[in-house]
PDB file of N, CA and C in Angstrom:
ATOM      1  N   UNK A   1      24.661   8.228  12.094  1.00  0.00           N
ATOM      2  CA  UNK A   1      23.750   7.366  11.368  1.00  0.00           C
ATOM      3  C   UNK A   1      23.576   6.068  12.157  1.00  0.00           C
ATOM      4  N   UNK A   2      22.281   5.840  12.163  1.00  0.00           N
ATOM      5  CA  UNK A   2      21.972   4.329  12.526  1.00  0.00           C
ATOM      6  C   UNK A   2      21.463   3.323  11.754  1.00  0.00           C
ATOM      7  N   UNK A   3      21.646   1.985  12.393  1.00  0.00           N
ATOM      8  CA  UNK A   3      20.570   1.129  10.912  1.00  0.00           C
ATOM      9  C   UNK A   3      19.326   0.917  12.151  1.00  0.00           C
ATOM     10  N   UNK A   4      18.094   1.075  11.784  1.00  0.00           N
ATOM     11  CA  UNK A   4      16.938   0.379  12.100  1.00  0.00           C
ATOM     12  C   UNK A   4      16.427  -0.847  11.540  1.00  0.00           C
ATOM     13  N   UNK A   5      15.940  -1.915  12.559  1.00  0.00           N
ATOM     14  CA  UNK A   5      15.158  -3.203  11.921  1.00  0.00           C
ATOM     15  C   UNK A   5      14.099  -2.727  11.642  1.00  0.00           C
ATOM     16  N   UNK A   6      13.292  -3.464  10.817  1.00  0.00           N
ATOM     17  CA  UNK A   6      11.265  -3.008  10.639  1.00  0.00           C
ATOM     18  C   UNK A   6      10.904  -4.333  10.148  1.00  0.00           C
ATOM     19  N   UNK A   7       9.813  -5.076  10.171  1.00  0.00           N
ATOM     20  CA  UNK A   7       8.961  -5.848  10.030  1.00  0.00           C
ATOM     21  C   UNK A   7       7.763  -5.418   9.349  1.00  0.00           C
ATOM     22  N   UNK A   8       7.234  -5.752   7.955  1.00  0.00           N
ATOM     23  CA  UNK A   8       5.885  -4.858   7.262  1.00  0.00           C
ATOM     24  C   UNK A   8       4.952  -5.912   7.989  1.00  0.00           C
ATOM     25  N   UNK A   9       3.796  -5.656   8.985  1.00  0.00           N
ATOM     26  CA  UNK A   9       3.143  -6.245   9.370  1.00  0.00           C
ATOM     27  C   UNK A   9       1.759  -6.923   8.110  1.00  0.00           C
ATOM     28  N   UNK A  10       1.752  -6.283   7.238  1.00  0.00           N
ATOM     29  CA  UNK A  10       1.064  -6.791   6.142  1.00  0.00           C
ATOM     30  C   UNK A  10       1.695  -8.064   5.375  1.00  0.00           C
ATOM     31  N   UNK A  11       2.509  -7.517   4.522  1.00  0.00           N
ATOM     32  CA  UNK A  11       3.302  -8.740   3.757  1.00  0.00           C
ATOM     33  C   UNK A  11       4.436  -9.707   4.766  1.00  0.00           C
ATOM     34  N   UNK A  12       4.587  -9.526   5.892  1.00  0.00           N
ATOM     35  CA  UNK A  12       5.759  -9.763   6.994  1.00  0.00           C
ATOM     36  C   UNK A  12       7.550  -9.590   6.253  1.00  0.00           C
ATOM     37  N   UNK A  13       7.590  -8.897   4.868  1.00  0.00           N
ATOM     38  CA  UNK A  13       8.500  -8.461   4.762  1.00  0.00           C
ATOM     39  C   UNK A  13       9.671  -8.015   5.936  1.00  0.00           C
ATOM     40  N   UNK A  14      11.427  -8.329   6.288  1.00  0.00           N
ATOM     41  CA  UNK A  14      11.994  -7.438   7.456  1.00  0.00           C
ATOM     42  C   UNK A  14      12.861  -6.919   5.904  1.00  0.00           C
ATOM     43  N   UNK A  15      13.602  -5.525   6.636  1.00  0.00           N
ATOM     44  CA  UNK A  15      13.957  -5.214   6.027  1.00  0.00           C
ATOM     45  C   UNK A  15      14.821  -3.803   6.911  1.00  0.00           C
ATOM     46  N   UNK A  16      16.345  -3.262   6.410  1.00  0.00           N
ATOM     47  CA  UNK A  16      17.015  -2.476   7.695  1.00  0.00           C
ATOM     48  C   UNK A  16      16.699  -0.549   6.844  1.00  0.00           C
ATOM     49  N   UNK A  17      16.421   0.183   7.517  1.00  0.00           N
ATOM     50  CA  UNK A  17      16.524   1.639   7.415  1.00  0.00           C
ATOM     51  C   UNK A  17      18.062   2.137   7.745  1.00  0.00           C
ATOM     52  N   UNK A  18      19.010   2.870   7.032  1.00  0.00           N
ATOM     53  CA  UNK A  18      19.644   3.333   7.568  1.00  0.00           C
ATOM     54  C   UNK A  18      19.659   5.596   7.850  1.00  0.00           C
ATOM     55  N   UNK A  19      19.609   5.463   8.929  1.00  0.00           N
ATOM     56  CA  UNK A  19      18.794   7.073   8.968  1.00  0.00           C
ATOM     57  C   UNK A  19      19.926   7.405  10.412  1.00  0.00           C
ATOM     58  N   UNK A  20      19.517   9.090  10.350  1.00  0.00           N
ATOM     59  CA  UNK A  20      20.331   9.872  11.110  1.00  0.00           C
ATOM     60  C   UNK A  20      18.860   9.522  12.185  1.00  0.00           C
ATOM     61  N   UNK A  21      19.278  10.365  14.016  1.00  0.00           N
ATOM     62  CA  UNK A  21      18.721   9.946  14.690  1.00  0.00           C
ATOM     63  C   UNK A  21      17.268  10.725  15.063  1.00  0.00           C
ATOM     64  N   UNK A  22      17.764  12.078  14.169  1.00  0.00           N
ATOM     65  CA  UNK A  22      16.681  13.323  14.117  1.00  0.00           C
ATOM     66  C   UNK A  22      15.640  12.850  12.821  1.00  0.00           C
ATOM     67  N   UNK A  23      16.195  11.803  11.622  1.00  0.00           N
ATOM     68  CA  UNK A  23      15.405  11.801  10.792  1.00  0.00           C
ATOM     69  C   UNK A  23      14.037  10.655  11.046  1.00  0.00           C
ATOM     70  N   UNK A  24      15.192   9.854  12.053  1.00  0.00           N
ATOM     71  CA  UNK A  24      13.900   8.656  12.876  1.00  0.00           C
ATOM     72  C   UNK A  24      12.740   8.848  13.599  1.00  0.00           C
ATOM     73  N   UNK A  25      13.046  10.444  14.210  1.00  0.00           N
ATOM     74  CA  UNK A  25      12.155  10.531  15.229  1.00  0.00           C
ATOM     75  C   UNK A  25      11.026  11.446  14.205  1.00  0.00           C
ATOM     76  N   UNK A  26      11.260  11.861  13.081  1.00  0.00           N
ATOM     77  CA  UNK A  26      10.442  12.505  12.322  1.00  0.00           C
ATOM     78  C   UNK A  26       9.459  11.563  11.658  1.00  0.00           C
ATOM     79  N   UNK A  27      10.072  10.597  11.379  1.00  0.00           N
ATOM     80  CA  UNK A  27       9.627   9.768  10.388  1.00  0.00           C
ATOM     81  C   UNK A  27       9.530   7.991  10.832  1.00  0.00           C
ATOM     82  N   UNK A  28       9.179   7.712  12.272  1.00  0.00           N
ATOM     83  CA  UNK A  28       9.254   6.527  12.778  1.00  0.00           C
ATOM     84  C   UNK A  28       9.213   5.490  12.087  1.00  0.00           C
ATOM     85  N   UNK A  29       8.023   5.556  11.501  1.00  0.00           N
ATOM     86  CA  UNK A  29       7.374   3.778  10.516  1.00  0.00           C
ATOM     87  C   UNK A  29       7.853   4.118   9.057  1.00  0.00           C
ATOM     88  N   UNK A  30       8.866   3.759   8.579  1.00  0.00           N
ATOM     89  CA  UNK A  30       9.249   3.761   7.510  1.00  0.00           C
ATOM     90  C   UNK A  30       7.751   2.742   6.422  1.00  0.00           C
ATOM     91  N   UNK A  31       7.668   3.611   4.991  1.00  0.00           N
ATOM     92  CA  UNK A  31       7.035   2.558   3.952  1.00  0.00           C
ATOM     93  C   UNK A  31       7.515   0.625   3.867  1.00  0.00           C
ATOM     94  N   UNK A  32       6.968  -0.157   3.837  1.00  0.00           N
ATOM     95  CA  UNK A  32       7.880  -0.946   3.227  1.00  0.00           C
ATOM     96  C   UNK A  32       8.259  -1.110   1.734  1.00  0.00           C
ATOM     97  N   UNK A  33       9.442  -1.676   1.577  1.00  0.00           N
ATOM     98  CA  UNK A  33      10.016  -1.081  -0.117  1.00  0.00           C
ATOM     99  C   UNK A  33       9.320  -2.394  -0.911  1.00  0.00           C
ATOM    100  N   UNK A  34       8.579  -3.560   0.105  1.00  0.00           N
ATOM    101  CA  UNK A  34       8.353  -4.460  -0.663  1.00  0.00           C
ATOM    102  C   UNK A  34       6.846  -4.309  -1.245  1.00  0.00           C
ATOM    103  N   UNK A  35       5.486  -3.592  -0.663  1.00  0.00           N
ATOM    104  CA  UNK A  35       4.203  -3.865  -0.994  1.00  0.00           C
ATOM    105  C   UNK A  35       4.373  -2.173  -0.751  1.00  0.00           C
ATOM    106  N   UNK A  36       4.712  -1.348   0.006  1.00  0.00           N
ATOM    107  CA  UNK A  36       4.409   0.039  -0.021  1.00  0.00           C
ATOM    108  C   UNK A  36       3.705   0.577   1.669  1.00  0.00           C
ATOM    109  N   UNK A  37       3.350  -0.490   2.272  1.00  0.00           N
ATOM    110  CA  UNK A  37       2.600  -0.610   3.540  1.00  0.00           C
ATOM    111  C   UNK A  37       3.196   0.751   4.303  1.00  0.00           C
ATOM    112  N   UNK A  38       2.875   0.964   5.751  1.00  0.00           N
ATOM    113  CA  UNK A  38       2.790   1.906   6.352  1.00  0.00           C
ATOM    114  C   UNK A  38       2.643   0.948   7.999  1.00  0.00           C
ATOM    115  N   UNK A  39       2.112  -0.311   8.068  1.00  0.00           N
ATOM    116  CA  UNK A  39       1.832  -1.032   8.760  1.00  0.00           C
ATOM    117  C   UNK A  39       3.308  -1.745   8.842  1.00  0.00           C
ATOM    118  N   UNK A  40       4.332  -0.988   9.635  1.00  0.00           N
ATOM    119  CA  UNK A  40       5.571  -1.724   9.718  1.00  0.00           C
ATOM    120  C   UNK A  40       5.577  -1.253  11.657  1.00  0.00           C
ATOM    121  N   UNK A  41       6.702  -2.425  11.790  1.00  0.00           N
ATOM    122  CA  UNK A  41       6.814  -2.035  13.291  1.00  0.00           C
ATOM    123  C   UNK A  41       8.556  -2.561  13.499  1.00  0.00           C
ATOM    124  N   UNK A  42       9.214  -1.663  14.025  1.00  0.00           N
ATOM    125  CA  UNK A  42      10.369  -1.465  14.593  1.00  0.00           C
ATOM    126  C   UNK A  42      10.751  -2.976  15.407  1.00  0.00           C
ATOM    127  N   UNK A  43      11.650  -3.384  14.917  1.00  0.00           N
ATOM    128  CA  UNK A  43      12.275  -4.899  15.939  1.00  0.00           C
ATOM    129  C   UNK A  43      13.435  -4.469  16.580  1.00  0.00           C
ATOM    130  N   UNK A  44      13.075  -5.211  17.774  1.00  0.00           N
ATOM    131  CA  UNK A  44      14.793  -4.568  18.910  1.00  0.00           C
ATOM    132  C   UNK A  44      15.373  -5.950  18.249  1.00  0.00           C
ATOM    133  N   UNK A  45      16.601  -5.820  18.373  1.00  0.00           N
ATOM    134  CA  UNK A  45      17.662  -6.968  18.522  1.00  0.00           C
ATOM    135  C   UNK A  45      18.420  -7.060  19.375  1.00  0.00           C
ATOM    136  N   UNK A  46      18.639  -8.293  20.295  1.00  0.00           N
ATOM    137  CA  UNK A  46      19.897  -7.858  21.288  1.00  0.00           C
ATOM    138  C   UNK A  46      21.430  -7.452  20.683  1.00  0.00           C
ATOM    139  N   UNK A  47      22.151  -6.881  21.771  1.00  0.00           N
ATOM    140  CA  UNK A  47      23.444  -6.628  21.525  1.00  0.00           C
ATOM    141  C   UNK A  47      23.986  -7.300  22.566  1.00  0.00           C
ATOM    142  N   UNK A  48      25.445  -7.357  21.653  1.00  0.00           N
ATOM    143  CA  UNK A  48      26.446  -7.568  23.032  1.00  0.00           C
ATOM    144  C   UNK A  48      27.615  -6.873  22.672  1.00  0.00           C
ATOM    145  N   UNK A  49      27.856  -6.425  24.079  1.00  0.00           N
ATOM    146  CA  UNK A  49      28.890  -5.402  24.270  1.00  0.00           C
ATOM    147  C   UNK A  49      30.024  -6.206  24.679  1.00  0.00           C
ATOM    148  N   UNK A  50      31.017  -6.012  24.408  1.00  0.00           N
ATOM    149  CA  UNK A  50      32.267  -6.474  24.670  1.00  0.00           C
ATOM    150  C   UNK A  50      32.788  -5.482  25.410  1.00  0.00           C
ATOM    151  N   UNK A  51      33.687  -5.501  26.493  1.00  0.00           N
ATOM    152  CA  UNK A  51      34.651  -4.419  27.123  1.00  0.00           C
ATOM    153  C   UNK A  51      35.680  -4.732  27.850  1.00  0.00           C
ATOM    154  N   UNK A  52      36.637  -4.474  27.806  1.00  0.00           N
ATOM    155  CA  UNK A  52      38.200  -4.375  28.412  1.00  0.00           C
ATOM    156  C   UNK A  52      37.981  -4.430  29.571  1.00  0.00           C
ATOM    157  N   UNK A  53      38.825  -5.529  30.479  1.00  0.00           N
ATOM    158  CA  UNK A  53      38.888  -4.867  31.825  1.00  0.00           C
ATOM    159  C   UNK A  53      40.528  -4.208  32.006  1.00  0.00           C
ATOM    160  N   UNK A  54      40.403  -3.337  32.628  1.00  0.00           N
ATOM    161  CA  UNK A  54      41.960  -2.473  32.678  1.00  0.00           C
ATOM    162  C   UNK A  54      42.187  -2.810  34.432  1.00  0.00           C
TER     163      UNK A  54
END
């Protein structure tokens, strides 16, 4: 499971999806839960990785 960001480009509602990685690629643009839109678009966020040096 992953969480996805989305942005409703109508109402600018954000709001997170949490979905398996086969159900994302079926179903990209989630509704938004706030107006119902279809006009949503996916936000990257950075990460940071932390790692050990051995």
């Amino acid at each position: 499971m992953a969480t996805y960001d989305y942005k409703c480009r109508k109402c600018g509602h954000t709001f997170e999806v949490i979905t398996s990685l086969s159900e994302h690629e079926r179903e990209p643009r989630p509704a938004c839960p706030k107006c119902q839109s279809k006009e949503t678009e996916q936000l990257v966020e950075p990460v940071n990785v932390i790692t050990s040096r051995k």
